[in-house]
N, C-alpha and C. Protein backbone atom coordinates (compact mmCIF):
# COMPACT_ATOMS: atom_id res chain seq x y z
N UNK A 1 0.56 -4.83 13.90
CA UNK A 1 -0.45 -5.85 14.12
C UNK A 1 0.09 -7.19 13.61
N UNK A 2 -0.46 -8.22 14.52
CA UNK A 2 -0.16 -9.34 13.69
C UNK A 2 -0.46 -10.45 13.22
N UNK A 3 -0.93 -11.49 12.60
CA UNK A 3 -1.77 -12.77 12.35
C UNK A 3 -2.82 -13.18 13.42
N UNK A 4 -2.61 -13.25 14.50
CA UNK A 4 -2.90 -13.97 15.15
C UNK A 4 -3.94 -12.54 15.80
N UNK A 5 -3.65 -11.48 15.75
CA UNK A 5 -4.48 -10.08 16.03
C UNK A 5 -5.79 -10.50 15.44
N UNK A 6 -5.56 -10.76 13.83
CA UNK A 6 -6.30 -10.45 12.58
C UNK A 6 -7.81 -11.52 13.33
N UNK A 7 -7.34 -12.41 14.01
CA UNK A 7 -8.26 -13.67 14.28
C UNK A 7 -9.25 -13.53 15.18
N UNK A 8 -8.82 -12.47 16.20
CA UNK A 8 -9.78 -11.60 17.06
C UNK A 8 -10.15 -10.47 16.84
N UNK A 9 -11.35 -9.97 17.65
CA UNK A 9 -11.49 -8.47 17.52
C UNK A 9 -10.37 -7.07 17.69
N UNK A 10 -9.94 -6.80 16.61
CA UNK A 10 -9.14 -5.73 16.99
C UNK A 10 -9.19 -4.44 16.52
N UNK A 11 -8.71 -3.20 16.77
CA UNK A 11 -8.60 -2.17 15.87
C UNK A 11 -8.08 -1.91 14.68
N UNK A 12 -8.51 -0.97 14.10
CA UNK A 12 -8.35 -0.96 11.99
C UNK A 12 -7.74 0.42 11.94
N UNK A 13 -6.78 0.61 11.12
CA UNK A 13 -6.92 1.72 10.73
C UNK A 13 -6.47 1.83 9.03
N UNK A 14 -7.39 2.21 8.79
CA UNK A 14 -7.16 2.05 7.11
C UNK A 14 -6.50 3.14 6.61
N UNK A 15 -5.66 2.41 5.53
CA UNK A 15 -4.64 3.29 4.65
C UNK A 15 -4.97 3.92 4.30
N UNK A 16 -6.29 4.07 3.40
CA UNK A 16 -7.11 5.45 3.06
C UNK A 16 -8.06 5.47 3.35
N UNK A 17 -8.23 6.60 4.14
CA UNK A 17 -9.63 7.12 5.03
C UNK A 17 -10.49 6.99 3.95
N UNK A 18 -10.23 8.01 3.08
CA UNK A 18 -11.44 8.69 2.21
C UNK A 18 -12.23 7.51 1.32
N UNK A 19 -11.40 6.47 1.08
CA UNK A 19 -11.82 4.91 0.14
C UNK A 19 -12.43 4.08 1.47
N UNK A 20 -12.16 4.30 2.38
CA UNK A 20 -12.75 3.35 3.54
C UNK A 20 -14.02 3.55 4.29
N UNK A 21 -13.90 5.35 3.67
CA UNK A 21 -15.53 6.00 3.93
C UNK A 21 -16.59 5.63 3.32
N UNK A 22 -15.82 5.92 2.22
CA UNK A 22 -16.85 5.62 0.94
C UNK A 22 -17.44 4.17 0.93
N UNK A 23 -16.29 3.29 1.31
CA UNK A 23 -17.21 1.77 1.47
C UNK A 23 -17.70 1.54 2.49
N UNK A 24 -17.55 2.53 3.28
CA UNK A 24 -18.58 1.90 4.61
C UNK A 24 -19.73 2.84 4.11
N UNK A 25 -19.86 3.76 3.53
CA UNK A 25 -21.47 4.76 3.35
C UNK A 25 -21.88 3.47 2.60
N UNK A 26 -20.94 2.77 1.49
CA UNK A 26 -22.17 2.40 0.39
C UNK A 26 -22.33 0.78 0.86
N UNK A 27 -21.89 0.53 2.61
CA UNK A 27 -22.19 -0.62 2.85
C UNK A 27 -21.57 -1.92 2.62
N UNK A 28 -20.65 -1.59 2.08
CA UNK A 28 -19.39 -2.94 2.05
C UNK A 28 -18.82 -2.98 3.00
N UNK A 29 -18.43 -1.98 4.40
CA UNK A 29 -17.87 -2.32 5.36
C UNK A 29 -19.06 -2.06 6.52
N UNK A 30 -18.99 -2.76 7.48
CA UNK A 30 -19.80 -2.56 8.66
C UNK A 30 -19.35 -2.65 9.55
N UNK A 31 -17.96 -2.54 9.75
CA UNK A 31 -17.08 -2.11 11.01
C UNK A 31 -15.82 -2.18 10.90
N UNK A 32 -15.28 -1.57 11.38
CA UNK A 32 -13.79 -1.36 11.44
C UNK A 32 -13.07 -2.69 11.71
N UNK A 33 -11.88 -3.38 11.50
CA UNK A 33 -11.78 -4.33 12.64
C UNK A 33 -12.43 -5.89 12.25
N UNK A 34 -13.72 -6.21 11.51
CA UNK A 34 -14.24 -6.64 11.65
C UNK A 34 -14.26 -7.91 10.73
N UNK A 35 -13.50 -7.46 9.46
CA UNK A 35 -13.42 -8.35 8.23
C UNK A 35 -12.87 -9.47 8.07
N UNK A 36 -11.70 -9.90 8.98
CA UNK A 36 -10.94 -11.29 8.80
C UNK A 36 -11.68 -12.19 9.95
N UNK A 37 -12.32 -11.35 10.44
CA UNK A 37 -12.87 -12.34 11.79
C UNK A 37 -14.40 -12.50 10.73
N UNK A 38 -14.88 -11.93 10.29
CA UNK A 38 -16.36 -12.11 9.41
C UNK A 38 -16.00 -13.03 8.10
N UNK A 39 -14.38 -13.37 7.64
CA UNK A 39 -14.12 -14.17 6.95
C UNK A 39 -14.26 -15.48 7.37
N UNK A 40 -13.10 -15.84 8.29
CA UNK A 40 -12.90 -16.70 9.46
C UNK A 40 -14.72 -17.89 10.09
N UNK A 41 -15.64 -16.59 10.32
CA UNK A 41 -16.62 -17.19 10.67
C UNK A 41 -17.87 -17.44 9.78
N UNK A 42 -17.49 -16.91 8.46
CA UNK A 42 -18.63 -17.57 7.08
C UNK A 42 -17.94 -18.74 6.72
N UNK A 43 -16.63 -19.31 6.63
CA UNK A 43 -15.79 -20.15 6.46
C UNK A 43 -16.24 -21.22 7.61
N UNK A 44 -15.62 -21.46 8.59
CA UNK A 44 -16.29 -22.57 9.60
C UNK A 44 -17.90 -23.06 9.29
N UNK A 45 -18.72 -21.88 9.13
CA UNK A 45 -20.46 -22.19 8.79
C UNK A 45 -20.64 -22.38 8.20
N UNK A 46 -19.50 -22.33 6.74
CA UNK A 46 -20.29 -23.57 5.44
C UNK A 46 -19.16 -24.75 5.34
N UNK A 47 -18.37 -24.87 6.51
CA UNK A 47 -17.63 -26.24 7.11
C UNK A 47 -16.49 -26.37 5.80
N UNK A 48 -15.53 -25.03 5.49
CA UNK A 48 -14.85 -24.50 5.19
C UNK A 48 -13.59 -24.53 5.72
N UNK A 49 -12.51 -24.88 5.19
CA UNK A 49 -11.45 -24.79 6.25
C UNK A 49 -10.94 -23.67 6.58
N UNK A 50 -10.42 -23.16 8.41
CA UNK A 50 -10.20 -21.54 8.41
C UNK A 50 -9.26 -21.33 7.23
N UNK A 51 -9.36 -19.96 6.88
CA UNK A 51 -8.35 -18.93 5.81
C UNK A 51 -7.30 -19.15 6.39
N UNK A 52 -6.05 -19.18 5.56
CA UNK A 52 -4.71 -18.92 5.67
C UNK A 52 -4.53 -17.29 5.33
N UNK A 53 -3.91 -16.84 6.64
CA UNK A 53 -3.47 -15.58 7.20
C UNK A 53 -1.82 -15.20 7.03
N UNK A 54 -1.42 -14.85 6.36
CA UNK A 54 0.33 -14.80 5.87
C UNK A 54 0.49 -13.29 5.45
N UNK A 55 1.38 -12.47 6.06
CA UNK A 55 1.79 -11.28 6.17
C UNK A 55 3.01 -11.49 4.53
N UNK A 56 2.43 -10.29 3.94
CA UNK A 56 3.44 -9.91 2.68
C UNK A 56 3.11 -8.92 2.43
N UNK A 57 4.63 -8.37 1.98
CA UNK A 57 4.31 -7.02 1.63
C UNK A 57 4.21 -5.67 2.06
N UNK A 58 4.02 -5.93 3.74
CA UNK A 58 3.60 -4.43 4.50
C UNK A 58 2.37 -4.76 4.72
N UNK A 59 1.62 -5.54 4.03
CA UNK A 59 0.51 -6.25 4.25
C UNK A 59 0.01 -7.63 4.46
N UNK A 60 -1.29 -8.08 4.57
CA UNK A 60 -1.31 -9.46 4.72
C UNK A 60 -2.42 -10.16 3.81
N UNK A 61 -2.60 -11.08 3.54
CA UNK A 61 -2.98 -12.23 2.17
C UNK A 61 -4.02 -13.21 2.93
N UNK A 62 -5.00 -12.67 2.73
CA UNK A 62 -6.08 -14.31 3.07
C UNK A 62 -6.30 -15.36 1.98
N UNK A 63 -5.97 -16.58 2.40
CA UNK A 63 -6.19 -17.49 1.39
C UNK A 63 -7.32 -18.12 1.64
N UNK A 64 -8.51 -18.33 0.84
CA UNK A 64 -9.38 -19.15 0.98
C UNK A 64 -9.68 -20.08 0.41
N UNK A 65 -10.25 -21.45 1.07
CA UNK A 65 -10.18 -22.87 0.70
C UNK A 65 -11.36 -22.73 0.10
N UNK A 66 -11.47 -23.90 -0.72
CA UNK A 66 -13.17 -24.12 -1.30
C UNK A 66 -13.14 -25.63 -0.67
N UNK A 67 -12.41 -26.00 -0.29
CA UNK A 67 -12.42 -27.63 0.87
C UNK A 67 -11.47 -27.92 1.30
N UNK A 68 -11.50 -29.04 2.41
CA UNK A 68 -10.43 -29.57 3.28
C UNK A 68 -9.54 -30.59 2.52
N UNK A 69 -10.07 -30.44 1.32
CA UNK A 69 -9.15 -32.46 0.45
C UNK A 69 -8.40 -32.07 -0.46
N UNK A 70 -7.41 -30.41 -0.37
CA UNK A 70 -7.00 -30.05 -1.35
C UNK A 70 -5.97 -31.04 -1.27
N UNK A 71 -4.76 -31.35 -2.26
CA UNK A 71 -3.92 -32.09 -1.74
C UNK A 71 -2.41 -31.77 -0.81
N UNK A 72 -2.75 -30.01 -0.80
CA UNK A 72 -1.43 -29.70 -0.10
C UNK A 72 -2.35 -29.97 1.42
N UNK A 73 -3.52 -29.77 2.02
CA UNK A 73 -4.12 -29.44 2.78
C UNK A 73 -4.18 -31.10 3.62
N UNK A 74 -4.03 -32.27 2.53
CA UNK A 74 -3.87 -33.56 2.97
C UNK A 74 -2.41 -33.47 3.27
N UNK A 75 -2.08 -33.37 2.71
CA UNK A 75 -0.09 -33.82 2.99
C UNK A 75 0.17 -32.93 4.64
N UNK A 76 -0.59 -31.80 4.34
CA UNK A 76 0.17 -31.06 5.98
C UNK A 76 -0.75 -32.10 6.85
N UNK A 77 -1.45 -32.46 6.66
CA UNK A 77 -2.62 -33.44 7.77
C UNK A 77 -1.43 -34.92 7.82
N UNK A 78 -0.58 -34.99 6.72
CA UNK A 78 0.48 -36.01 6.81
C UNK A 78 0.01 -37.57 6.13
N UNK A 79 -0.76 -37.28 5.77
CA UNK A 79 -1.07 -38.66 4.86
C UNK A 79 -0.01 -38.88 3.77
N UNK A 80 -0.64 -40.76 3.76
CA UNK A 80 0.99 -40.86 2.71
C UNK A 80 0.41 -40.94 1.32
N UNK A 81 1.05 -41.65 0.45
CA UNK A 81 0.90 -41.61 -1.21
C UNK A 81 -0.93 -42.74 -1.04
N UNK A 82 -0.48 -43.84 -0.43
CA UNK A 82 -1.63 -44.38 -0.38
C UNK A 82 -2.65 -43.72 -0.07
N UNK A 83 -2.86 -42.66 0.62
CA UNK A 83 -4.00 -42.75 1.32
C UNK A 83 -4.34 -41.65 0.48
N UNK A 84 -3.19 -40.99 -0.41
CA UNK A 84 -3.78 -39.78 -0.98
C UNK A 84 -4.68 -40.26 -2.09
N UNK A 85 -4.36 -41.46 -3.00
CA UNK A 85 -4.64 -42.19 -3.76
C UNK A 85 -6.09 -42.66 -3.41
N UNK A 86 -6.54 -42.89 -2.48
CA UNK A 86 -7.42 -43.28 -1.96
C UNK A 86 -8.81 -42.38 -1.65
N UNK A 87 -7.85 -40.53 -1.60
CA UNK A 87 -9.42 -39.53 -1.44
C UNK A 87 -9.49 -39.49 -2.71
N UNK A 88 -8.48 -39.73 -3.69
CA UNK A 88 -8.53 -39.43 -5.27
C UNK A 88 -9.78 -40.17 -5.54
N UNK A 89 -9.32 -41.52 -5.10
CA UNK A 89 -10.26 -42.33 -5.64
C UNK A 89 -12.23 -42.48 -4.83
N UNK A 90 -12.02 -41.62 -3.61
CA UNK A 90 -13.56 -41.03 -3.31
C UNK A 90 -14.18 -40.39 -3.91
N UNK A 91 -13.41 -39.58 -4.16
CA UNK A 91 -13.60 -37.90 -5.32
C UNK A 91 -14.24 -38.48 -6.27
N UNK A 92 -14.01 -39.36 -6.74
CA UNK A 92 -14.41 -39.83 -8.19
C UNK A 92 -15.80 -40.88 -8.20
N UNK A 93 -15.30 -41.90 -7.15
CA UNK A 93 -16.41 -42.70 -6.92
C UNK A 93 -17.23 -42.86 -5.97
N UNK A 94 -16.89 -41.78 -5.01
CA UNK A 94 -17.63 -41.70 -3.44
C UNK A 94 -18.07 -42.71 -2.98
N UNK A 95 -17.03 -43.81 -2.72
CA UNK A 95 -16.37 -44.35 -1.75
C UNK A 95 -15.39 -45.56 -2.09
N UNK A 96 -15.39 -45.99 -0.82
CA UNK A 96 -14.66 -46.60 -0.80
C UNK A 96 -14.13 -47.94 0.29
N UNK A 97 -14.11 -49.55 -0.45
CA UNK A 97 -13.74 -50.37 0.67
C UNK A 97 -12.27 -50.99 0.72
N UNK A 98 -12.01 -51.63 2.04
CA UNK A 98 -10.84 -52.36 2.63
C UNK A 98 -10.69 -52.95 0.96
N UNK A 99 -11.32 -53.66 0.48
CA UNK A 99 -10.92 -54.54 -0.58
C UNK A 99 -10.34 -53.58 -1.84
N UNK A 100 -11.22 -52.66 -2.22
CA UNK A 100 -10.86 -51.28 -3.05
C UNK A 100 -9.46 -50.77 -2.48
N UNK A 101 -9.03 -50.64 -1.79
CA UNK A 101 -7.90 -49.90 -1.16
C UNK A 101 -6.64 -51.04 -1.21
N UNK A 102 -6.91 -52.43 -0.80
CA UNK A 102 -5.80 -52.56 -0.96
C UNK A 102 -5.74 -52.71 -2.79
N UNK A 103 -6.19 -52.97 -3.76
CA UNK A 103 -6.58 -53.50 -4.92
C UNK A 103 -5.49 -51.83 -5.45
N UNK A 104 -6.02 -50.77 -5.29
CA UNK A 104 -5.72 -49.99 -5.83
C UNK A 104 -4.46 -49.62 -4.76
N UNK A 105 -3.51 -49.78 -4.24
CA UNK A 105 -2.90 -49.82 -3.70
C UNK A 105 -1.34 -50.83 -3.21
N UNK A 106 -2.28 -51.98 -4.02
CA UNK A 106 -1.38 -53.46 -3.91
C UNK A 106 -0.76 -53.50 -2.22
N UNK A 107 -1.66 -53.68 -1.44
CA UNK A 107 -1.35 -52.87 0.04
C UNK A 107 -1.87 -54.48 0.69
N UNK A 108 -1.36 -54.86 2.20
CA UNK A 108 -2.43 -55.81 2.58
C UNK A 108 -3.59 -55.36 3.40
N UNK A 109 -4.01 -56.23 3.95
CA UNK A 109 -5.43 -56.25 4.41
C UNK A 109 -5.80 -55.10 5.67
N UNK A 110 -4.15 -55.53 6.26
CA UNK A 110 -3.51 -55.12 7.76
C UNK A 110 -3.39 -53.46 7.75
N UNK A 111 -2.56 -53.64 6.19
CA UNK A 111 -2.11 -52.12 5.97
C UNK A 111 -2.87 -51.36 6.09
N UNK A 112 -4.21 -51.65 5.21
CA UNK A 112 -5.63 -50.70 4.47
C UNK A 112 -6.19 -50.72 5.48
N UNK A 113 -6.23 -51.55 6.34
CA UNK A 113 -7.43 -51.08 7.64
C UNK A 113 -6.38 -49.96 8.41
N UNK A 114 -5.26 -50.21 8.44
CA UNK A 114 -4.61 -49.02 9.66
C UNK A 114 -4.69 -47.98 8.68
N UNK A 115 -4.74 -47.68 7.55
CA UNK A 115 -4.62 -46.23 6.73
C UNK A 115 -6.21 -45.55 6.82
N UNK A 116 -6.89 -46.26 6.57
CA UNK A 116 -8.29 -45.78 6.34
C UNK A 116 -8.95 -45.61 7.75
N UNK A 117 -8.19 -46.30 9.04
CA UNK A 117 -8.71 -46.11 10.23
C UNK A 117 -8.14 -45.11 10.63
N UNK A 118 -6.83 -44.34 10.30
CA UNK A 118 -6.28 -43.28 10.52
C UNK A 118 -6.72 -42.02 9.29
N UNK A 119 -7.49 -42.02 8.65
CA UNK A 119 -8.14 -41.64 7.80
C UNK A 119 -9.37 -40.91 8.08
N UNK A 120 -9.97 -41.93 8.89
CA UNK A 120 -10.94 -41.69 9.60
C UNK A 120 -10.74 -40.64 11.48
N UNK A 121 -10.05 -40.89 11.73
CA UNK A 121 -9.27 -39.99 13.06
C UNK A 121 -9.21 -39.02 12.71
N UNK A 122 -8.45 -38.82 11.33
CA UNK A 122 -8.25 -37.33 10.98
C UNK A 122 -9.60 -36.45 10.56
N UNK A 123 -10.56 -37.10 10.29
CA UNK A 123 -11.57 -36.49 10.21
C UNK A 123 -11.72 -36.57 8.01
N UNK A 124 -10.98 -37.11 7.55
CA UNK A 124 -11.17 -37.22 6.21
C UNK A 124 -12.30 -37.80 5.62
N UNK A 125 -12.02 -39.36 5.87
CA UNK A 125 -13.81 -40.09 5.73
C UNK A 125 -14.12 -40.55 6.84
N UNK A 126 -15.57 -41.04 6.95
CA UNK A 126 -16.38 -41.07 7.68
C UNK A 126 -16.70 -43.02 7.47
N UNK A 127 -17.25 -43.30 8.60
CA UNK A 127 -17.14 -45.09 8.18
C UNK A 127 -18.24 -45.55 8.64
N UNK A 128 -18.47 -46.10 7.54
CA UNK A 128 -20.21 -46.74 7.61
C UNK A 128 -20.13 -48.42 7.53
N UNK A 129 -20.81 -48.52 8.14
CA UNK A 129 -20.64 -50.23 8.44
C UNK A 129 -20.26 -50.90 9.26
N UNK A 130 -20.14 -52.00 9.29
CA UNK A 130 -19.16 -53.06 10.39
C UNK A 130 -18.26 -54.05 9.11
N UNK A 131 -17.25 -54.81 9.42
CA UNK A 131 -16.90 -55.83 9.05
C UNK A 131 -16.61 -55.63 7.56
N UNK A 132 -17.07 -56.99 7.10
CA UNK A 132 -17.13 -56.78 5.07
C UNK A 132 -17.68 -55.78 4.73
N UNK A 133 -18.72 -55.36 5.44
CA UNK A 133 -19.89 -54.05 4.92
C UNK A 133 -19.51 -52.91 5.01
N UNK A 134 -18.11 -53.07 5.67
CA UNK A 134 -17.57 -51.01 5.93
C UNK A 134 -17.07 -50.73 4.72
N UNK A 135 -17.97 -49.38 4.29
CA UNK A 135 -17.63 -48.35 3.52
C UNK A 135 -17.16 -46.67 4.25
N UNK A 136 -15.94 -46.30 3.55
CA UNK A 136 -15.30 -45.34 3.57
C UNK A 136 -16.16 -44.31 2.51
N UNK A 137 -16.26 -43.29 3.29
CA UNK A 137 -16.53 -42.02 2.46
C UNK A 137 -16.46 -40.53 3.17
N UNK A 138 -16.67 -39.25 2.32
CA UNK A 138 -16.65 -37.96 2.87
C UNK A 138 -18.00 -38.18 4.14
């Protein structure tokens, strides 16, 4: 089987019957097959990023996020030092403007609007306002 199996419905066959019985009588399992895809979709519904699925071992490893702003989870999204600097600084003060960004950044005017507008594409913050009045936030 392989990663990309795990993501759809597929067949199970567990290493030990007799431990796999036992958790399905006492109700921890409710189907064969069924568990990385029942991970996968409690994850998306509390707007979770999907699990990381990585085969080790003879076996395979779900990793689960508790959010999208971890900072390895920004860097693969490809943001640079600035902009990482910049969810730091949401995190803390929930939010954030053009003037804040370049200030903490020593960045110009030009720069901070193309980072935070590409910021916003990626789906990081969200932008409220027009003009002087735009604020950056989750």
């Amino acid at each position: 089987m392989n990663l990309e199996a795990l993501k759809r419905p597929h067949s199970s066959k567990p290493r030990n019957p007799i431990i796999a019985d036992v958790c399905f009588k006492g109700g921890l399992i409710d189907a064969w097959g069924s568990g990385t895809i029942k991970i996968i979709d409690t994850c998306k519904q509390a707007e979770l990023p999907e699990p990381e699925l990585t085969e080790q071992d003879g076996g395979f490893l779900v990793t689960l996020f508790k959010n999208n702003l971890t900072a390895e989870q920004l860097i693969q999204l490809g943001l640079n030092e600035r902009q990482l600097k910049a969810v730091e600084y949401v995190k803390e003060k929930g939010k954030i403007t053009n003037s804040e960004y370049q200030a903490l950044n020593n960045t110009s005017d030009r720069t901070a609007s193309r980072d935070l507008e590409n910021l916003v594409d990626l789906g990081v913050f969200a932008k409220e306002g027009q003009k002087k009045g735009t604020i950056y936030k989750f």
